[in-house]
N, C-alpha and C. Protein backbone atom coordinates (compact mmCIF):
# COMPACT_ATOMS: atom_id res chain seq x y z
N UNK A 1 -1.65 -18.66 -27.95
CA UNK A 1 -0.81 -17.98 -26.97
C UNK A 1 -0.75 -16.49 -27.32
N UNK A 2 -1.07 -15.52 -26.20
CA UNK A 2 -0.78 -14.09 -26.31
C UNK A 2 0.36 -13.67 -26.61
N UNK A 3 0.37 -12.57 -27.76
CA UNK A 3 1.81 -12.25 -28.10
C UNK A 3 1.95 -11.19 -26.78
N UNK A 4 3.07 -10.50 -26.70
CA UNK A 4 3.87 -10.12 -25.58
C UNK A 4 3.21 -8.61 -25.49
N UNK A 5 2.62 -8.25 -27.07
CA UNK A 5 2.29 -7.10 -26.94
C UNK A 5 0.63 -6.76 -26.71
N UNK A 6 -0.01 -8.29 -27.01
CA UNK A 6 -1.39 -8.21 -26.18
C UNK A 6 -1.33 -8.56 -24.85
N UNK A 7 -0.22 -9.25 -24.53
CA UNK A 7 -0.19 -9.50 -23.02
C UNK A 7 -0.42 -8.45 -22.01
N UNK A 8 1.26 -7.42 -22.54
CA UNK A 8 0.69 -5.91 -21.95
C UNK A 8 -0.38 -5.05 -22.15
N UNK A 9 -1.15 -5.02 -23.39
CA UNK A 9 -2.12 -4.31 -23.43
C UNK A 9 -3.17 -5.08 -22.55
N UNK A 10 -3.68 -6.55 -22.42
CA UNK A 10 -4.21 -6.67 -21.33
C UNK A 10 -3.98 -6.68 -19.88
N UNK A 11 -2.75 -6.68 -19.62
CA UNK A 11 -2.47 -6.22 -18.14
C UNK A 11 -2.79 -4.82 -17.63
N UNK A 12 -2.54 -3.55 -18.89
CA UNK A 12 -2.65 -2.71 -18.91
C UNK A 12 -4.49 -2.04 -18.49
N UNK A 13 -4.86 -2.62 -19.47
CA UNK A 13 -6.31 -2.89 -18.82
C UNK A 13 -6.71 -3.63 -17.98
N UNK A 14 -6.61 -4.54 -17.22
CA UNK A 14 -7.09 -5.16 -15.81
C UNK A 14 -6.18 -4.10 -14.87
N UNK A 15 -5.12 -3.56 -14.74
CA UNK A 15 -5.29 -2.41 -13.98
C UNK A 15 -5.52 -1.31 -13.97
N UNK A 16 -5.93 -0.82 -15.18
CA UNK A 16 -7.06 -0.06 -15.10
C UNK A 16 -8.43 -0.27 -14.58
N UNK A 17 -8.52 -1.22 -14.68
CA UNK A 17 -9.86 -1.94 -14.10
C UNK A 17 -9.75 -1.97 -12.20
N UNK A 18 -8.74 -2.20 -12.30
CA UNK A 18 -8.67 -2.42 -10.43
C UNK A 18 -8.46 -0.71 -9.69
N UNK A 19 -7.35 -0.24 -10.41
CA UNK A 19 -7.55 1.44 -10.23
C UNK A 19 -8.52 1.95 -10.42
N UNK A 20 -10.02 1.78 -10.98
CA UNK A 20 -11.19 2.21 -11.11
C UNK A 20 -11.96 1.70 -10.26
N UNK A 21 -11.79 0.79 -9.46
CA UNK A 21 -12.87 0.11 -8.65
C UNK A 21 -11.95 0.62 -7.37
N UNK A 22 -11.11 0.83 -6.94
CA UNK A 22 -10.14 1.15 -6.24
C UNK A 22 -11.29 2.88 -5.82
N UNK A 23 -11.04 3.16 -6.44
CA UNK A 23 -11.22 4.95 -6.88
C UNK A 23 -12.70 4.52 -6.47
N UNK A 24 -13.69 3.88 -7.11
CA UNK A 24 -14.93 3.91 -6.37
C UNK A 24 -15.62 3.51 -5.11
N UNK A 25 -14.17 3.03 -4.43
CA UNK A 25 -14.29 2.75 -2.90
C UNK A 25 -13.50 3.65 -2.48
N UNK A 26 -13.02 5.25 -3.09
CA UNK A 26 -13.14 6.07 -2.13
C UNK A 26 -11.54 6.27 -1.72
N UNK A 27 -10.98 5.33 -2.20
CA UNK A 27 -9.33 5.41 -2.28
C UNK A 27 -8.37 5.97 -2.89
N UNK A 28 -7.23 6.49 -2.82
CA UNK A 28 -6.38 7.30 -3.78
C UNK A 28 -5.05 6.79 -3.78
N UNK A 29 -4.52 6.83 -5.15
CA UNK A 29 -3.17 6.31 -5.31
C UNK A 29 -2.31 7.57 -4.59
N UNK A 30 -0.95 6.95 -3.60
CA UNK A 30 -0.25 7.45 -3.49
C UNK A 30 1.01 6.91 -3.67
N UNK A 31 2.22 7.97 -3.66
CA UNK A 31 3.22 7.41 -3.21
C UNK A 31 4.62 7.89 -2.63
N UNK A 32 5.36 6.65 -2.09
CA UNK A 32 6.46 7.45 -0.86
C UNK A 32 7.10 6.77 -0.84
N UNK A 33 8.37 7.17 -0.22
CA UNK A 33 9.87 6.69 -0.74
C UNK A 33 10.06 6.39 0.61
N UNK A 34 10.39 5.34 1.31
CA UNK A 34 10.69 4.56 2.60
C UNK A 34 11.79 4.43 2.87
N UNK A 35 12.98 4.66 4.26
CA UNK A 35 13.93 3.80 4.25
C UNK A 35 14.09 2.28 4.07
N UNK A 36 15.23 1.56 4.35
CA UNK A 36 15.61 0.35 4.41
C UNK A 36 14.84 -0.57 5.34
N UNK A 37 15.03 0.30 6.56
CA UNK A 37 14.55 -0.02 7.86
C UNK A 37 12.88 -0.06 7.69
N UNK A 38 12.14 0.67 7.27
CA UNK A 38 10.81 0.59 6.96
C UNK A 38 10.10 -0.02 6.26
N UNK A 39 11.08 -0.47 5.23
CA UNK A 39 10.72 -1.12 3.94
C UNK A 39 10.70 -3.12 4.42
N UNK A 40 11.89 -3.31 5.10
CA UNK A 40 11.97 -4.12 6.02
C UNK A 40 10.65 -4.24 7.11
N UNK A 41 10.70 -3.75 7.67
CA UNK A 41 9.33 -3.67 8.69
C UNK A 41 8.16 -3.70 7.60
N UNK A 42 7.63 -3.12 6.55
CA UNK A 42 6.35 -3.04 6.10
C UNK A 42 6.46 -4.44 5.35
N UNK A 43 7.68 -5.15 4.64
CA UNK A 43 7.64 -6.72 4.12
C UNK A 43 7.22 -7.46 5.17
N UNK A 44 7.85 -7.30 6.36
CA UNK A 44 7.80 -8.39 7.81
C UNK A 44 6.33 -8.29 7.82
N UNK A 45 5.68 -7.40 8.44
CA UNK A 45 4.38 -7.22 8.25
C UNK A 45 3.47 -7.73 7.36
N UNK A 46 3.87 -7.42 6.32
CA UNK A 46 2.82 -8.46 5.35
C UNK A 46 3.05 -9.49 5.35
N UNK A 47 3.83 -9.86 5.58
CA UNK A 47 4.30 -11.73 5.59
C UNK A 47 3.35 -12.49 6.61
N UNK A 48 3.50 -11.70 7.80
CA UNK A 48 3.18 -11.85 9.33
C UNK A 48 1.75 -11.91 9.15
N UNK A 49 0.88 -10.79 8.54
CA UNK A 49 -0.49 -11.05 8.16
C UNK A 49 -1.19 -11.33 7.25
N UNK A 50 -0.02 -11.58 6.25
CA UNK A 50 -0.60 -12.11 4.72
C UNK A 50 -1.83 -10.94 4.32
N UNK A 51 -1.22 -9.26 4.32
CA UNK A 51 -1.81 -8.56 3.88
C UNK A 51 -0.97 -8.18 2.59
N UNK A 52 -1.64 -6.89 1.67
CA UNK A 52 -1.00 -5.92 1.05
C UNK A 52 -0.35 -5.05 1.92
N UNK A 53 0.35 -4.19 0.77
CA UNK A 53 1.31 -3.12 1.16
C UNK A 53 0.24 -2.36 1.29
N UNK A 54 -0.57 -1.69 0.64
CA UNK A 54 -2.03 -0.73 1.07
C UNK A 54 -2.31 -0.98 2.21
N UNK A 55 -3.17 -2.80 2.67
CA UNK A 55 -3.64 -2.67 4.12
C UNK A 55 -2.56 -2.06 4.99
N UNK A 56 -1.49 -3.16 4.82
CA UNK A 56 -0.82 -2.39 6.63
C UNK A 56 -0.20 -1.18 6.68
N UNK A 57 0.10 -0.03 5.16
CA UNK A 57 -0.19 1.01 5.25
C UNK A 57 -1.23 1.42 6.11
N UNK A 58 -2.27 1.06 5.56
CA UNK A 58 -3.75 1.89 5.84
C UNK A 58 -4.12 1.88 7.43
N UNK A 59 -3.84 0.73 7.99
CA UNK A 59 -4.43 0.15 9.47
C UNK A 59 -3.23 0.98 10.47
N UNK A 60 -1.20 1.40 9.51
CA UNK A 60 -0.59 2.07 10.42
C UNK A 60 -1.00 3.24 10.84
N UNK A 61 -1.55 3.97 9.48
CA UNK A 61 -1.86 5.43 9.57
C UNK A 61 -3.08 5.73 10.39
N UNK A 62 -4.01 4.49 10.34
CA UNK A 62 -5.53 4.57 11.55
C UNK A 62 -4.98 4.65 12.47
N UNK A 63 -3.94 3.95 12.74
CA UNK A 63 -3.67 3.60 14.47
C UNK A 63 -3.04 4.99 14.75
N UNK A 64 -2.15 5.81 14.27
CA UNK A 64 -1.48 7.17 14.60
C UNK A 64 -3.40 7.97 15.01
N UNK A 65 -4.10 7.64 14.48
CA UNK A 65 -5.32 8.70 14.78
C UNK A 65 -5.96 7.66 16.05
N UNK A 66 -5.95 6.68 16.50
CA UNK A 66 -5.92 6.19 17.70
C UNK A 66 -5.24 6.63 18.89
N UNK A 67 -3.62 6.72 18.55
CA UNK A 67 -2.88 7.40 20.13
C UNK A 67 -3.36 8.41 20.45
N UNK A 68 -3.17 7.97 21.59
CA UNK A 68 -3.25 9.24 22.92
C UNK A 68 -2.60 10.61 22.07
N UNK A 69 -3.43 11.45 22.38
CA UNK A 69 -3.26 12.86 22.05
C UNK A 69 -1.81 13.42 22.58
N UNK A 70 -1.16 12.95 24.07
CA UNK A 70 -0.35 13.79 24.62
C UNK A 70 0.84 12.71 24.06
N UNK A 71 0.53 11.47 23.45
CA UNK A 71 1.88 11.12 23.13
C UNK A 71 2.81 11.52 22.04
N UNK A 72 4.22 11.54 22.45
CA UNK A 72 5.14 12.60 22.15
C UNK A 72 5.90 11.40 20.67
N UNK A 73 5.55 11.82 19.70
CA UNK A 73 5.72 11.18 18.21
C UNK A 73 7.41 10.63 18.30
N UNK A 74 7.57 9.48 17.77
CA UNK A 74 8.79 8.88 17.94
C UNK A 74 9.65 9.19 16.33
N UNK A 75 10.93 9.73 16.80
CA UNK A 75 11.79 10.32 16.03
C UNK A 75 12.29 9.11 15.31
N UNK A 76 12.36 9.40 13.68
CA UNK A 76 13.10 8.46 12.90
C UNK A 76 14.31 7.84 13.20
N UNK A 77 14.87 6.90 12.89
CA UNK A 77 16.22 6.32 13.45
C UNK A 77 17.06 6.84 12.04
């Protein structure tokens, strides 16, 4: 059985490992502080499509470069 402190050192490395393969498909870590209300909506969402928090990030921010040019951006609640 792994002691607690090889445990973390191998977790530590398998994500390093996934942040590197991540990075060679061209991707970048970010990050952002959400309301309640959003945070809510982006869980519902993954549940709903059994994605990550990345995909339905990624597919919201495509779709904003999809709308119509003249539509008028909807104000935070």
């Amino acid at each position: 059985m792994a002691t607690l402190k090889e445990r973390r050192r191998t977790d530590k490395e398998r994500q390093k490992r996934w942040r590197l393969r991540q990075r060679e498909k061209g991707k970048k870590q970010i990050s952002a502080m959400l309301s309640l209300k959003a945070q809510i909506i982006l869980n519902r969402e993954k549940r709903r499509t059994h994605s990550t928090t990345s995909d339905v990030i990624e597919r919201a921010v495509l779709q904003l470069a999809e709308a119509p040019k003249d539509a008028k951006p909807q104000e935070p609640a």
